[in-house]
N, C-alpha and C. Protein backbone atom coordinates (compact mmCIF):
# COMPACT_ATOMS: atom_id res chain seq x y z
N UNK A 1 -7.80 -4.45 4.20
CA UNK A 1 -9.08 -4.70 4.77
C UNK A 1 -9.98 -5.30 3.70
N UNK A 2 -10.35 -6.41 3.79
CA UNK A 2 -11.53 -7.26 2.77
C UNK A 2 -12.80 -6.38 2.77
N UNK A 3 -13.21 -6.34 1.66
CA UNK A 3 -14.19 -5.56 1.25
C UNK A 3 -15.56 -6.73 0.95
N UNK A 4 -16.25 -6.48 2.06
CA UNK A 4 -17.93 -7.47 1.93
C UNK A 4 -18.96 -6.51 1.52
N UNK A 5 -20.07 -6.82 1.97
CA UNK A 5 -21.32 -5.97 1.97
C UNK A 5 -21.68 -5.00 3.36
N UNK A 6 -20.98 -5.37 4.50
CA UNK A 6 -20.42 -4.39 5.19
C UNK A 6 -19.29 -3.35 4.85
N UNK A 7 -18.52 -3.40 4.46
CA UNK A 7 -17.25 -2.46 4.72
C UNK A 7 -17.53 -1.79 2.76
N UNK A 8 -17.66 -2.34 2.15
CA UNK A 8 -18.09 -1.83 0.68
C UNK A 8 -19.07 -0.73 0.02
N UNK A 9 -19.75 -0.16 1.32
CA UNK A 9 -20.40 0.85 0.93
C UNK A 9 -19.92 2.17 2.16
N UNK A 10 -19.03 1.19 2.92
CA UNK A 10 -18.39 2.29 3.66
C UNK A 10 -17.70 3.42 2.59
N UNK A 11 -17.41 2.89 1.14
CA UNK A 11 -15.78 3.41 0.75
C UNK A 11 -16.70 4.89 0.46
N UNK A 12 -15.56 6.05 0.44
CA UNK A 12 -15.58 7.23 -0.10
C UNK A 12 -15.94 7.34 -1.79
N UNK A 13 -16.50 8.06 -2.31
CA UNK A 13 -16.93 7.50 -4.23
C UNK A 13 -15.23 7.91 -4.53
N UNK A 14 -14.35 8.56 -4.00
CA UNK A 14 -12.83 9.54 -4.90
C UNK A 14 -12.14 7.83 -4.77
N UNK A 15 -12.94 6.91 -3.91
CA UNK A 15 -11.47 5.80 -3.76
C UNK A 15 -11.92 4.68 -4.82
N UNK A 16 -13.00 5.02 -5.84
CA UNK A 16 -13.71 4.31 -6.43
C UNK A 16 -13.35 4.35 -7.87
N UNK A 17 -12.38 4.94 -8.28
CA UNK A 17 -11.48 4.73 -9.13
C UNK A 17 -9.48 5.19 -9.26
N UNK A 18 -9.25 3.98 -8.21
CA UNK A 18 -8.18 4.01 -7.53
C UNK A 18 -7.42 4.10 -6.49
N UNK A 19 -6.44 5.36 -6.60
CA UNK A 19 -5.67 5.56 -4.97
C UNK A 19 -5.71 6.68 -4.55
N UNK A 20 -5.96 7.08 -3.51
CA UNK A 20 -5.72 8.44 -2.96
C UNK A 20 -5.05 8.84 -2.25
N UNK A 21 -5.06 10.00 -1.20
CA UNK A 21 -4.47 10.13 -0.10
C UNK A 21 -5.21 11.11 0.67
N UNK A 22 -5.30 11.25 2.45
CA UNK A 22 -6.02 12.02 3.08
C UNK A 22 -4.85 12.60 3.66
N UNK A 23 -4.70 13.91 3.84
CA UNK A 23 -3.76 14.84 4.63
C UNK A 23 -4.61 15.29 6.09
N UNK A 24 -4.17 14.60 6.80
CA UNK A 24 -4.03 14.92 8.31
C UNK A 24 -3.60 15.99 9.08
N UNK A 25 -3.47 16.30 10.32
CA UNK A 25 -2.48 16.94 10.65
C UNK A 25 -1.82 16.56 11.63
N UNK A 26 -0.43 17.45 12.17
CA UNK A 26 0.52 16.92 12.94
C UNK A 26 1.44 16.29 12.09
N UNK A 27 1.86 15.82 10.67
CA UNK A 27 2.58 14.99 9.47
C UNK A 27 1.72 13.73 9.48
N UNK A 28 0.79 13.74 9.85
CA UNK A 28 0.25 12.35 9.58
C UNK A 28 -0.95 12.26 8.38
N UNK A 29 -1.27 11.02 7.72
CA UNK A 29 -1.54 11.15 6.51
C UNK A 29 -1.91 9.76 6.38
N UNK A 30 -2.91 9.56 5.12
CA UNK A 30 -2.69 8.01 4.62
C UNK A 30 -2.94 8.07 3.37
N UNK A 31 -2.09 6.96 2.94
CA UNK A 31 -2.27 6.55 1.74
C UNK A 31 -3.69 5.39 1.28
N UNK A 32 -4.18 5.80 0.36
CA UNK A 32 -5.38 4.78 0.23
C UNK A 32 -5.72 3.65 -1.53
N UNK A 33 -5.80 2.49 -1.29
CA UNK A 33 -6.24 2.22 -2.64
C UNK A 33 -6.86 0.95 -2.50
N UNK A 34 -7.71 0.91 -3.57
CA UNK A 34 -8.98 -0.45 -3.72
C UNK A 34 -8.07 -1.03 -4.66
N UNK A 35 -8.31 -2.29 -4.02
CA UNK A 35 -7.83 -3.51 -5.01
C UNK A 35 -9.12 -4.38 -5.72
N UNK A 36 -10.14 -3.76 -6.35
CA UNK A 36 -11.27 -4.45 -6.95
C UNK A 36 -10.49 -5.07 -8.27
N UNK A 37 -10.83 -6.56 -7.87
CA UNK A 37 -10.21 -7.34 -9.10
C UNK A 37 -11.06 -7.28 -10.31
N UNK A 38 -10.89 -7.80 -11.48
CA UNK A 38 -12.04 -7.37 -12.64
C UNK A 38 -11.98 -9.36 -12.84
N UNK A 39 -10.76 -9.87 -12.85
CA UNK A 39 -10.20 -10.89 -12.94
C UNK A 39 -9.76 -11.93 -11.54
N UNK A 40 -10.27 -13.20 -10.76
CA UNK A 40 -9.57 -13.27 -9.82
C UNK A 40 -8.07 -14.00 -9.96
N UNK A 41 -7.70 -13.62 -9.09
CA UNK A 41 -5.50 -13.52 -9.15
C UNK A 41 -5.46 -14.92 -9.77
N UNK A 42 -6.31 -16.05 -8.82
CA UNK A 42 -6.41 -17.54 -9.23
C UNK A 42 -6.80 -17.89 -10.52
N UNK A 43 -7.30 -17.57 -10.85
CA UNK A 43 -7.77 -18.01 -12.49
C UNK A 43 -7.03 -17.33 -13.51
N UNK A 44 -5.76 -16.15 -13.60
CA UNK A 44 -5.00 -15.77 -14.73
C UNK A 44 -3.84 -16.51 -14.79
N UNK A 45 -3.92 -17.29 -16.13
CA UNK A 45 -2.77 -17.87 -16.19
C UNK A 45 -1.20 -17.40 -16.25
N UNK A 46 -0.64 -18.25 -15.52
CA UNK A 46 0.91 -17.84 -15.56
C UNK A 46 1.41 -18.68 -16.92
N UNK A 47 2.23 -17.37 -17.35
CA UNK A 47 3.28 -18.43 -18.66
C UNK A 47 4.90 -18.26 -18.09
N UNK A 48 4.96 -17.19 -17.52
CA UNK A 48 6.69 -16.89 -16.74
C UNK A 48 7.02 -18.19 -16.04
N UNK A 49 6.06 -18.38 -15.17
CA UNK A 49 6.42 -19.53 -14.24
C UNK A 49 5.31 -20.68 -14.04
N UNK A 50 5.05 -21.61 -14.60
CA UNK A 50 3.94 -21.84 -14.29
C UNK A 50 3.38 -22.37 -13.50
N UNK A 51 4.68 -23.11 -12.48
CA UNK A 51 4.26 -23.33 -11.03
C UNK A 51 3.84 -22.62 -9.91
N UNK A 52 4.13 -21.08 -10.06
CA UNK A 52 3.85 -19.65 -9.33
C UNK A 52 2.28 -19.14 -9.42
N UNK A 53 1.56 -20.32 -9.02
CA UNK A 53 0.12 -19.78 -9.21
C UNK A 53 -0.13 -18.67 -8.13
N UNK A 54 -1.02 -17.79 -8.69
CA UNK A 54 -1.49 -16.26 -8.10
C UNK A 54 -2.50 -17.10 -6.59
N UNK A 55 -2.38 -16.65 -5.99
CA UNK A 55 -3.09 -16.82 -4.77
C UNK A 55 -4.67 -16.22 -4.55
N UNK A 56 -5.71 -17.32 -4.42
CA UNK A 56 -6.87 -16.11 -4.46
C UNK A 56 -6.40 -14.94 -2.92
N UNK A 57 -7.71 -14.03 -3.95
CA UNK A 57 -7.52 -13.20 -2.92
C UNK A 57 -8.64 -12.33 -3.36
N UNK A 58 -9.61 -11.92 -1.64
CA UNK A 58 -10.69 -11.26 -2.06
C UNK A 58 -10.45 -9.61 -2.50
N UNK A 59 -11.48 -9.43 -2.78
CA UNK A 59 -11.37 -7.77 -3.25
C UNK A 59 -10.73 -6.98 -1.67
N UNK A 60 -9.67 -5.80 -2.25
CA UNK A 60 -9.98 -4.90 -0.32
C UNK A 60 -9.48 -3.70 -0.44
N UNK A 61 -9.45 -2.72 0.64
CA UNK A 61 -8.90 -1.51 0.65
C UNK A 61 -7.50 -1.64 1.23
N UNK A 62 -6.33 -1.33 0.66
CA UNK A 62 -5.29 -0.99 0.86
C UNK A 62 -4.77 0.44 1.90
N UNK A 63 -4.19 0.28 2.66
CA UNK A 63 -3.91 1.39 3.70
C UNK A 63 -2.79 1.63 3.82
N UNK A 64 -1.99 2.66 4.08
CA UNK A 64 -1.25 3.16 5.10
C UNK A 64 -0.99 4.28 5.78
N UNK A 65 -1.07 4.15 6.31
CA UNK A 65 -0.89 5.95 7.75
C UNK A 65 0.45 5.97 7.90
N UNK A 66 0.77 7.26 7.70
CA UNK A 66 1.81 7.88 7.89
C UNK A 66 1.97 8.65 9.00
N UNK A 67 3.39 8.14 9.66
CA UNK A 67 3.14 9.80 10.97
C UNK A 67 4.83 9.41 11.41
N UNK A 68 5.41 10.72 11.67
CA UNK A 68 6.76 10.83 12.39
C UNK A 68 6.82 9.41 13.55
N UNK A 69 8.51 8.51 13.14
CA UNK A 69 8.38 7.51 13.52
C UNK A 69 8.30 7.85 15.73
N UNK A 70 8.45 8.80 16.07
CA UNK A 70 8.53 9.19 17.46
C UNK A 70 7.12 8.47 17.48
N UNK A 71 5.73 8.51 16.89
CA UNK A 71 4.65 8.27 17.41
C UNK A 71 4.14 6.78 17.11
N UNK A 72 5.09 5.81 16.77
CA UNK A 72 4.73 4.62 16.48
C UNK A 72 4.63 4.33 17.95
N UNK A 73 4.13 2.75 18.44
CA UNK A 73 4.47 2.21 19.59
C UNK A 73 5.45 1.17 19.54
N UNK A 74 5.50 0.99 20.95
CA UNK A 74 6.72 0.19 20.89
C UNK A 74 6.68 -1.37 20.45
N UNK A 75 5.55 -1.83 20.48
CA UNK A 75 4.94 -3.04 20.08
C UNK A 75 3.95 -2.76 18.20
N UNK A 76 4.14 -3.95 17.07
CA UNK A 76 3.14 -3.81 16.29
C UNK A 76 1.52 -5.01 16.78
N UNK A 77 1.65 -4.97 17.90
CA UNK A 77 0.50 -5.34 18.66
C UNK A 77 -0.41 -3.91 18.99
N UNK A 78 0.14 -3.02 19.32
CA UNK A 78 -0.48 -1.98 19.45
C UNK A 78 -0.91 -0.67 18.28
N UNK A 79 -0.83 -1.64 17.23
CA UNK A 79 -0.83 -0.60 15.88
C UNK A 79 -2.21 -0.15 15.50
N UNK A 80 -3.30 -1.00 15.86
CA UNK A 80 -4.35 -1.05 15.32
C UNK A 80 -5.14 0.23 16.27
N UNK A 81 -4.78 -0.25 17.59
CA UNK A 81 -5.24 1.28 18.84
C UNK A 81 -4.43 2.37 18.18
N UNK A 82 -3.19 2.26 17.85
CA UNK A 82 -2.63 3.41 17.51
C UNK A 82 -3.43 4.20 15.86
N UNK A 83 -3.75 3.55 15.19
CA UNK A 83 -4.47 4.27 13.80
C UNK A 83 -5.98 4.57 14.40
N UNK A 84 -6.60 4.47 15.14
CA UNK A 84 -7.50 4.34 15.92
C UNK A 84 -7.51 5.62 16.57
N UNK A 85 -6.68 5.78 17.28
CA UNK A 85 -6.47 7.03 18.41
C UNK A 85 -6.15 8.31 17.20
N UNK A 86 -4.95 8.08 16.37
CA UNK A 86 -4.68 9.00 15.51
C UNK A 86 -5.78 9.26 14.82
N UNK A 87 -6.54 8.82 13.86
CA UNK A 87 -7.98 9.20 13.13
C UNK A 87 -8.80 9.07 13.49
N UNK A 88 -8.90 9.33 15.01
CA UNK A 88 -10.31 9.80 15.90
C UNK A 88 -11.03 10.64 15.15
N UNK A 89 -10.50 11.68 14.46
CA UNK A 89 -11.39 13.33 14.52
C UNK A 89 -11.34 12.92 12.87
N UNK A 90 -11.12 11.61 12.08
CA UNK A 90 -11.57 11.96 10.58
C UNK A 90 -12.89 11.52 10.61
N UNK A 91 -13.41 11.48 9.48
CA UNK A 91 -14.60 10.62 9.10
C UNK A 91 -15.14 9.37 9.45
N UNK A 92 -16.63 9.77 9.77
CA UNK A 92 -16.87 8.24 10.77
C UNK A 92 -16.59 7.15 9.58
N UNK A 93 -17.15 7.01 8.30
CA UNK A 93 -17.21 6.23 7.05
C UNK A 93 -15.45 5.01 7.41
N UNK A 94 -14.29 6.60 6.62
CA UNK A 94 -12.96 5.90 7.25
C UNK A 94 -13.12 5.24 8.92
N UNK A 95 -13.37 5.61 9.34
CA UNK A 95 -13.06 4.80 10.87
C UNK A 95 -13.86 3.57 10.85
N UNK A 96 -14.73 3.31 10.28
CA UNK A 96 -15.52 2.09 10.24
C UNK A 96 -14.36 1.64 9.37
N UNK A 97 -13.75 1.49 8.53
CA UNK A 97 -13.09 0.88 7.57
C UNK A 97 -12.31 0.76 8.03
N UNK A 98 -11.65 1.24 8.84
CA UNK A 98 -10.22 0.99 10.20
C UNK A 98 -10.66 0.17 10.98
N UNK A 99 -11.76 0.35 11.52
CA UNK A 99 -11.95 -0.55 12.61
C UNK A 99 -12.58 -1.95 12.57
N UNK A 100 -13.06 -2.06 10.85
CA UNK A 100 -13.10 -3.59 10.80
C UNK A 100 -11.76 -4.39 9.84
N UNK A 101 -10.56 -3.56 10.07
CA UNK A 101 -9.48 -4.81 9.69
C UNK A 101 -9.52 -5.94 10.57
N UNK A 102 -8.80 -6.74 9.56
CA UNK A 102 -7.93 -7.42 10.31
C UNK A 102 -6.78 -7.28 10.95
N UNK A 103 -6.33 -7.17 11.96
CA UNK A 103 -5.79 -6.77 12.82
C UNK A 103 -4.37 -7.72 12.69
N UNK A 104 -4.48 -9.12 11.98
CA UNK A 104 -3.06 -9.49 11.73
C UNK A 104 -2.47 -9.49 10.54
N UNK A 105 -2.66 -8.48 9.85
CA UNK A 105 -2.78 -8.17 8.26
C UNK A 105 -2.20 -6.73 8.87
N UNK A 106 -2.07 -5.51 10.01
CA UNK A 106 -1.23 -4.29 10.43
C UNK A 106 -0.28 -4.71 10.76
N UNK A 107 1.08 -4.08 10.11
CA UNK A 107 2.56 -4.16 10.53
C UNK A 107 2.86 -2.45 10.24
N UNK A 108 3.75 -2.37 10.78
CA UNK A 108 4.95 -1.20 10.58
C UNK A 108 6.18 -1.22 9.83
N UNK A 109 6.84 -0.68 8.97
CA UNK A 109 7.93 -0.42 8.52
C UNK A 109 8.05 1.20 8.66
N UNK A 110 9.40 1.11 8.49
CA UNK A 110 10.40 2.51 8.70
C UNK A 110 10.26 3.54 6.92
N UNK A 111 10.31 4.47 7.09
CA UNK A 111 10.81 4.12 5.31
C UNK A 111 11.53 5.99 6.04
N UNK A 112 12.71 6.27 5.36
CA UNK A 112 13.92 7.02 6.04
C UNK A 112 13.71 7.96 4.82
N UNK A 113 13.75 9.58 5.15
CA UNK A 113 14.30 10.59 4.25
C UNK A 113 15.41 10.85 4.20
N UNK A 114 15.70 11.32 3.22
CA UNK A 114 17.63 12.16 3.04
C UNK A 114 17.25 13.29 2.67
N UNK A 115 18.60 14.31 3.14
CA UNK A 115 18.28 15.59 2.02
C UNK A 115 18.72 15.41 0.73
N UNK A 116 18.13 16.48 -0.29
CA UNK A 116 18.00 16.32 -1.54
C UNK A 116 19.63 16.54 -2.08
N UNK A 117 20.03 15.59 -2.41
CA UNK A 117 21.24 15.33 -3.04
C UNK A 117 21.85 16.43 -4.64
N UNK A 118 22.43 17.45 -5.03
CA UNK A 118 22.89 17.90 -6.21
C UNK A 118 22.99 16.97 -7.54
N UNK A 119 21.98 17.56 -8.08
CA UNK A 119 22.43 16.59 -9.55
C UNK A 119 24.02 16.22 -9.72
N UNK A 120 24.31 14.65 -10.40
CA UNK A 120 25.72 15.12 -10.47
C UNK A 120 25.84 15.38 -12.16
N UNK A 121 27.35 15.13 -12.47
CA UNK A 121 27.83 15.50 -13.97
C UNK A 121 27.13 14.25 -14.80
N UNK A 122 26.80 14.52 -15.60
CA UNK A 122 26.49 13.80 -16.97
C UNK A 122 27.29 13.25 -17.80
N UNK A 123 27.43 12.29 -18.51
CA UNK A 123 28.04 11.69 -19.56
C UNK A 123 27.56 11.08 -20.23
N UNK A 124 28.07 10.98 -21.57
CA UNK A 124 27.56 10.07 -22.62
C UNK A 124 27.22 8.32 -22.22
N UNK A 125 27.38 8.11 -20.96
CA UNK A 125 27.21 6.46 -20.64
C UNK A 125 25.16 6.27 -20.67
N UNK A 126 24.82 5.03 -21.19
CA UNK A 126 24.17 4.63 -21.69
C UNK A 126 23.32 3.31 -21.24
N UNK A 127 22.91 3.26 -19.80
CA UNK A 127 22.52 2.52 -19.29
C UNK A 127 21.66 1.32 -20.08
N UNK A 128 21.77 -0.05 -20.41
CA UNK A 128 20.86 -1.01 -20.82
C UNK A 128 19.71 -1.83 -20.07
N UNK A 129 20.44 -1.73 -18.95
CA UNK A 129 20.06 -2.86 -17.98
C UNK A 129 19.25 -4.22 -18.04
N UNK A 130 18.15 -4.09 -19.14
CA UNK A 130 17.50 -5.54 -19.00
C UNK A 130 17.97 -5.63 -20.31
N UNK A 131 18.10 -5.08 -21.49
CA UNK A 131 19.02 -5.51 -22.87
C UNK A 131 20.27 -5.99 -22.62
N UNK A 132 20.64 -5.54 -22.21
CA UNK A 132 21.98 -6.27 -21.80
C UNK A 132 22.21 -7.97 -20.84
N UNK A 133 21.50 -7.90 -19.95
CA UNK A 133 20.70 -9.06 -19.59
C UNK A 133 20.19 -9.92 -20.34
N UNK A 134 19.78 -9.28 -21.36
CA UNK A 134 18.92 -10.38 -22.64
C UNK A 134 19.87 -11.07 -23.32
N UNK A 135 20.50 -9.89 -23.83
CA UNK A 135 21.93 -10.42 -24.45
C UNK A 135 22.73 -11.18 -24.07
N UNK A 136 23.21 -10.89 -22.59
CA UNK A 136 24.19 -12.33 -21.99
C UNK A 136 23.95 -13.21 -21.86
N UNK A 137 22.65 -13.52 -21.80
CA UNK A 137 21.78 -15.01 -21.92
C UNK A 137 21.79 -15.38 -23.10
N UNK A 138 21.69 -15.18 -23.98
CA UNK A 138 22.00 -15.37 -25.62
C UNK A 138 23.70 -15.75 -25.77
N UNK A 139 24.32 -15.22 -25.04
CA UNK A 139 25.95 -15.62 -25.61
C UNK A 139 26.30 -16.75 -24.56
């Protein structure tokens, strides 16, 4: 959500240095974080690539709501009513900040738990991964 002179004094002061999170109930939840640039993306130079210029991009609040996938809808057309309906009963402040996204900037993804797996056995092996990488480019 782009952060103007509307939606910028909506924010909470805890999201005003960084990320947070609000615990809900029912498993639902969100994750929260400000992207206030100090620098804009467009004007830091690239040396990695230097055709890969950074894209502007205004300052904004970062979101995501969490909730058991049973309560998604069946459409991500209907995502924006759906965070809407779910954080009825939080804070009017957050709900103003929900309710002026952009609405084609909400998608859904899955993200899957496992149960917690047993450490396994240990050995003396010695992972390099980007040294070793460095190195084969050198030979």
């Amino acid at each position: 959500m782009i952060l103007n002179d509307t939606t910028h004094p909506l924010l909470p002061p805890f999201l005003l240095n960084g990320f947070d999170a609000v615990i809900g109930e029912h498993r639902r939840g969100m994750a929260l974080g400000l992207m206030q640039f100090q620098t804009r993306p467009e004007t830091i130079p690239v040396t990695v690539r230097p055709k890969n210029r950074l894209r502007p991009s205004p300052d904004y609040l970062m979101w995501a709501l969490t909730l058991p996938s049973e309560q998604l809808p069946e459409s991500d057309s209907d995502l924006h009513n759906i965070v809407q309906s779910f954080t009825e009963d939080w804070h009017a402040d957050l709900r103003a900040l929900l309710a002026a996204c952009d609405t084609a900037n909400i998608a859904s993804t899955s993200v899957r738990l496992t149960a917690p797996v047993a450490p396994g056995e240990t050995t003396d092996v010695t992972l390099l991964s980007d040294n070793v990488k460095s190195l084969a480019r050198r030979l």
